[in-house]
Protein backbone atom coordinates (compact mmCIF):
# COMPACT_ATOMS: atom_id res chain seq x y z
CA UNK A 1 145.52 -73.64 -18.38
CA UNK A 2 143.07 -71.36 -18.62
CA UNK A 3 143.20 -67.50 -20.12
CA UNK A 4 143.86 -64.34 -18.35
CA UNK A 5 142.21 -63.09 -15.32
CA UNK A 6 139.02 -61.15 -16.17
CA UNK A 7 140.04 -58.13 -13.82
CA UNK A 8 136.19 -56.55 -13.95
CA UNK A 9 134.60 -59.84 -13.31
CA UNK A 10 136.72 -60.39 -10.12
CA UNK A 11 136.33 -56.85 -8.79
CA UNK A 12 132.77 -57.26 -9.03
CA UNK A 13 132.61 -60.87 -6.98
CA UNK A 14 135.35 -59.05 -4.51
CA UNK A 15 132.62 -56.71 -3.69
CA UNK A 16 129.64 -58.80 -4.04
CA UNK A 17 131.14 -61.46 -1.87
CA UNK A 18 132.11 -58.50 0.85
CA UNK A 19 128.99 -56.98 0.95
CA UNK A 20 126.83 -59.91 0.93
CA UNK A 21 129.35 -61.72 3.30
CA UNK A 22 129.18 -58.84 6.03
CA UNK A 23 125.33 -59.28 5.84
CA UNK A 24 125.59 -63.06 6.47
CA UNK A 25 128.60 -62.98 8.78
CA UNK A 26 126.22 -60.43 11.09
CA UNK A 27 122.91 -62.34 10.62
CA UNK A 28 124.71 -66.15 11.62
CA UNK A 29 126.30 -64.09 15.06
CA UNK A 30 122.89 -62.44 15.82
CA UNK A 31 121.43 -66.27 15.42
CA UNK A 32 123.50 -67.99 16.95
CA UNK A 33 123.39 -65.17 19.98
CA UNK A 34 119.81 -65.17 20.30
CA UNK A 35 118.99 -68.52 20.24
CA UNK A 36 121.37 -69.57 23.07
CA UNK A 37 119.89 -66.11 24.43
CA UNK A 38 116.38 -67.35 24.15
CA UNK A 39 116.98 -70.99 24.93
CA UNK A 40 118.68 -69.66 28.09
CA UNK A 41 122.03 -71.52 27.46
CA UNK A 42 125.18 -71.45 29.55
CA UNK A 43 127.83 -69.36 28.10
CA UNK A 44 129.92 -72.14 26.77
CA UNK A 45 126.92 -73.74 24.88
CA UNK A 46 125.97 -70.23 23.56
CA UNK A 47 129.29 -69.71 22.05
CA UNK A 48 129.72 -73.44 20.40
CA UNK A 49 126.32 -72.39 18.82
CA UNK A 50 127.68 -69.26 17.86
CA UNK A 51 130.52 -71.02 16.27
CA UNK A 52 128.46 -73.32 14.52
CA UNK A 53 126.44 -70.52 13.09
CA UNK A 54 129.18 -68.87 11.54
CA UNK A 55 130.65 -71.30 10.02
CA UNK A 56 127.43 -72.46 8.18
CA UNK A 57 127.54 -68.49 7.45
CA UNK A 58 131.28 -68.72 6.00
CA UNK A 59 129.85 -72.25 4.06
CA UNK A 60 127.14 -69.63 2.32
CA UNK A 61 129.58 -66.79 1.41
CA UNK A 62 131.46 -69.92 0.01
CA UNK A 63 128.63 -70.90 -2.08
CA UNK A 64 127.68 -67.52 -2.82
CA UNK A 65 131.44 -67.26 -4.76
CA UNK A 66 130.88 -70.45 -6.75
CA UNK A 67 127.89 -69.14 -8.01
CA UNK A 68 129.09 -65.97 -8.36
CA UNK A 69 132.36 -67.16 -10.02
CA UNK A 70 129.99 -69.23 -12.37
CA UNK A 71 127.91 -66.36 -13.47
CA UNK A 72 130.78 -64.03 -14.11
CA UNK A 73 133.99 -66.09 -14.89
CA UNK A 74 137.24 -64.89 -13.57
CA UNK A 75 138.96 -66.33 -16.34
CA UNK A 76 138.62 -65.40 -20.08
């Protein structure tokens, strides 16, 4: 098992991962709502793409911890 939790390390990932997770979280809904906007989609198709964008944008805030987690380790 590993040491104790590295309380400064995970504040700063917290807020790393909210900040830059609001930024993706907003740019994969604008997307996803102008493209079926612009590809003149029915309402049903806009929202599946929608969906689809934000959850690729949830896979990057994901990513974005691991890396994050890597850089500064949680655990001493």
């Amino acid at each position: 098992m590993a040491g104790r939790i590295n309380r400064a390390n995970l504040t700063t990932i917290i807020s790393a991962a909210i900040l830059v997770g609001t930024e993706i979280l907003g740019a994969a809904l604008a997307f996803g709502w102008a493209m079926g906007s612009l590809l003149d989609l029915g309402e049903t198709a806009k929202d599946v793409l929608i969906g689809v964008s934000l959850l690729i944008g949830a896979y990057g805030i994901w990513r974005f911890v691991q890396g994050a987690s890597r850089i500064e380790p949680i655990r001493e």
